[in-house]
Protein backbone atom coordinates (compact mmCIF):
# COMPACT_ATOMS: atom_id res chain seq x y z
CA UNK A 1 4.44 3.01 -26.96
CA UNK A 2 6.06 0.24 -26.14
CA UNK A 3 7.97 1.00 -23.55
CA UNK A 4 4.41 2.25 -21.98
CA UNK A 5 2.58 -0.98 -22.37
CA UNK A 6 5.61 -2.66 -21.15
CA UNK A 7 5.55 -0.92 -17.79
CA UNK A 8 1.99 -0.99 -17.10
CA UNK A 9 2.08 -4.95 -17.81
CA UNK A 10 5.30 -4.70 -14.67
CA UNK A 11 3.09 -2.93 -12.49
CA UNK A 12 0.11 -4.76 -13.24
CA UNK A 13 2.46 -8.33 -12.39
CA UNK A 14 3.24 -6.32 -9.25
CA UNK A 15 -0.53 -5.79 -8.06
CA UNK A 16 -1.13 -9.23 -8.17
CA UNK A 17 1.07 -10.24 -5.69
CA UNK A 18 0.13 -10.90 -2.37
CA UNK A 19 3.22 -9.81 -0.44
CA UNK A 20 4.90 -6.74 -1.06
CA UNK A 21 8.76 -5.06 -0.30
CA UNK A 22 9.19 -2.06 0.83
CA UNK A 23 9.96 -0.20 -2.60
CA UNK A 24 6.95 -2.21 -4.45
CA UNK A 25 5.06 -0.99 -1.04
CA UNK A 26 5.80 2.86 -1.99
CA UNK A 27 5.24 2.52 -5.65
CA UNK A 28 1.53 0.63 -4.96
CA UNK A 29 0.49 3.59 -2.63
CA UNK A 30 2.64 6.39 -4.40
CA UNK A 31 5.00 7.66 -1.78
CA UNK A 32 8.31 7.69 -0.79
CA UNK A 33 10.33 4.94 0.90
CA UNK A 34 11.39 7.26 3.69
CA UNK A 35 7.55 7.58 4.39
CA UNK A 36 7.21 3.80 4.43
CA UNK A 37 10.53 3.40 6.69
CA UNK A 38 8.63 6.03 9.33
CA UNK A 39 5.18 4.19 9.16
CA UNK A 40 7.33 0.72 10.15
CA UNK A 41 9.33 2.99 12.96
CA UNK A 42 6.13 4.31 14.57
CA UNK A 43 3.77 1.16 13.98
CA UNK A 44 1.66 2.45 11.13
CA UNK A 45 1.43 -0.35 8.82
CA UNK A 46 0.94 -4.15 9.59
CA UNK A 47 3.95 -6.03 7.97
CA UNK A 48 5.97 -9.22 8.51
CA UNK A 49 9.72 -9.24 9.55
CA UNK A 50 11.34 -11.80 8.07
CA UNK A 51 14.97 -11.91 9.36
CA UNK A 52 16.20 -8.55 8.10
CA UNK A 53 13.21 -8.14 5.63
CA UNK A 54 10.16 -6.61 6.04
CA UNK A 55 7.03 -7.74 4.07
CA UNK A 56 3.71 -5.99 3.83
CA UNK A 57 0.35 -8.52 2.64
CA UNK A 58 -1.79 -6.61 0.14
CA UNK A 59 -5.17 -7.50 1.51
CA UNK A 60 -3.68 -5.68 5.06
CA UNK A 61 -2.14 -2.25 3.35
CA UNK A 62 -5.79 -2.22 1.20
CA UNK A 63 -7.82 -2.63 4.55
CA UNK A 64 -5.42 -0.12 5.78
CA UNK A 65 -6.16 2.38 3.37
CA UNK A 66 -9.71 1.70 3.72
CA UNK A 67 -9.61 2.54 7.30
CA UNK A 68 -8.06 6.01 6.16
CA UNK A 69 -11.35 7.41 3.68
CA UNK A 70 -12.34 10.32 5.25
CA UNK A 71 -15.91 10.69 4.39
CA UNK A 72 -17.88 14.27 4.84
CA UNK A 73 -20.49 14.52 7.27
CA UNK A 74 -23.79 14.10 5.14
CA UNK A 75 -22.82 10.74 4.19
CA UNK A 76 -22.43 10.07 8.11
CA UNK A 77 -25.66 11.76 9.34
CA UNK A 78 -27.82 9.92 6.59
CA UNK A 79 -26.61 6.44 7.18
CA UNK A 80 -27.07 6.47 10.79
């Protein structure tokens, strides 16, 4: 139990961060850091080289994620 709470307090430290690495990237949106090294490669993701570092701003990767809700097509037609 305590081992639980322990790790959910780390993550929740994590969220409130305003930069992110690569591996905190991949944990925050659950996938792998080979996906997040192929977003950077093909220009996927807004981030911030800083000499051999790259940094990702949370408010970016959330507006990011944002932009990818796919909603259906009722939703569309009824707030046009």
């Amino acid at each position: 139990m305590f081992s639980f709470i322990f790790h959910l307090l780390k993550r929740l430290s994590k969220m409130e961060k305003w930069r992110f690495n690569i591996e905190e990237l991949a944990e925050y949106i659950a996938v792998s850091k080979g996906t997040i090294y192929n977003w950077i490669s093909q220009r996927k993701l807004i981030f911030v080289k800083m000499g051999r570092r790259v940094k990702f701003d949370i408010k970016d990767i959330d507006k990011w994620i944002e932009s990818k809700k796919i909603i259906n097509n009722m939703e569309k037609i009824i707030t046009k």
